[in-house]
Every structure is written in structure tokens, then in C-alpha cells.
N, C-alpha and C. Protein backbone atom coordinates (compact mmCIF):
# COMPACT_ATOMS: atom_id res chain seq x y z
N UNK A 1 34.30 33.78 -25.53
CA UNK A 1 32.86 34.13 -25.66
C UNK A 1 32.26 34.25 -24.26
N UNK A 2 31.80 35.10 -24.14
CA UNK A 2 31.54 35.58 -22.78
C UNK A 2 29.32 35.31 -23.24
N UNK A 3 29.18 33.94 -21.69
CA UNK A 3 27.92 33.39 -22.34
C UNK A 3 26.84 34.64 -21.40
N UNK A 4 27.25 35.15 -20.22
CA UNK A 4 26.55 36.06 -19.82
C UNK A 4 25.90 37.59 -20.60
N UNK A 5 26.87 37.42 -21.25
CA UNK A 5 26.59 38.88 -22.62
C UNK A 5 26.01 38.94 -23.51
N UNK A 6 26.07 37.14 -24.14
CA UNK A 6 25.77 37.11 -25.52
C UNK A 6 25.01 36.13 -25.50
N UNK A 7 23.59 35.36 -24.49
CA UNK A 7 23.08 34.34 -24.32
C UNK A 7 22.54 33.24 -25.50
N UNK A 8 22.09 34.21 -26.25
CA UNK A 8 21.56 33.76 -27.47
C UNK A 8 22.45 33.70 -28.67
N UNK A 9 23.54 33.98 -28.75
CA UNK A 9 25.00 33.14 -29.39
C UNK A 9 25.13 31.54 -28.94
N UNK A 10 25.50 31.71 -27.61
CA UNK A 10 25.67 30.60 -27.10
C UNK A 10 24.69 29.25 -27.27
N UNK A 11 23.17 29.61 -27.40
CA UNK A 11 22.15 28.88 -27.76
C UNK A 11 22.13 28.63 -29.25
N UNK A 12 22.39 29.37 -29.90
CA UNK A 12 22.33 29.02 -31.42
C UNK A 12 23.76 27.84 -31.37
N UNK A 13 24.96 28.00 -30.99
CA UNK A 13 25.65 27.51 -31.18
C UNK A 13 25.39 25.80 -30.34
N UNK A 14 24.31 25.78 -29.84
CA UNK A 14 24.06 24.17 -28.96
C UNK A 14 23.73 23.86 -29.88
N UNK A 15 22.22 24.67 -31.08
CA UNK A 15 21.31 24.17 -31.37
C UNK A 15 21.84 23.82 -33.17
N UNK A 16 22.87 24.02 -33.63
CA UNK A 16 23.96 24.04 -34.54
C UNK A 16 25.01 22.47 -34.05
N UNK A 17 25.29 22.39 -33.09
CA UNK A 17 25.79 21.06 -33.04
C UNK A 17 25.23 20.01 -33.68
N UNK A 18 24.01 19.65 -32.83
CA UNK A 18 23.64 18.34 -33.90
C UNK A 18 23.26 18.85 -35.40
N UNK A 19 23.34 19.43 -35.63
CA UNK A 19 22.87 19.51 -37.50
C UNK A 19 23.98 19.36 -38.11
N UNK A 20 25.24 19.81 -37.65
CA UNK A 20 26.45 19.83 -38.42
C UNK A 20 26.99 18.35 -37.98
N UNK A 21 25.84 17.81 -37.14
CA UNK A 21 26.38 16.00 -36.62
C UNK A 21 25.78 15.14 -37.72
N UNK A 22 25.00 15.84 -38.33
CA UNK A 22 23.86 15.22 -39.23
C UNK A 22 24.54 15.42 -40.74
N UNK A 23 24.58 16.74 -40.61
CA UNK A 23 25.38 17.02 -42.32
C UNK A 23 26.51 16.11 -42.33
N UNK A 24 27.55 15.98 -41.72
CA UNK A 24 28.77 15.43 -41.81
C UNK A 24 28.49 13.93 -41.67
């Protein structure tokens, strides 16, 4: 994943960590 290309992939995917810390 290239974070220069796709910035806002990369941010969804921070902001997706803790929730799937929470669900589980």
C-alpha cells in the first residue's frame, strides 16, 4: 500500500484499529 497515493486509505485503516479492538 503505497501511503503517498492513497492517504485516506491509510487513515481509515488507523481509525478502524481501535473499533475492531473494541468489537473483539
Amino acid at each position: 500500500m503505497n501511503l503517498q497515493e492513497d492517504p485516506n486509505k491509510f487513515t481509515a485503516y488507523l481509525a478502524l484499529r481501535p473499533i475492531k479492538d473494541i468489537i473483539e
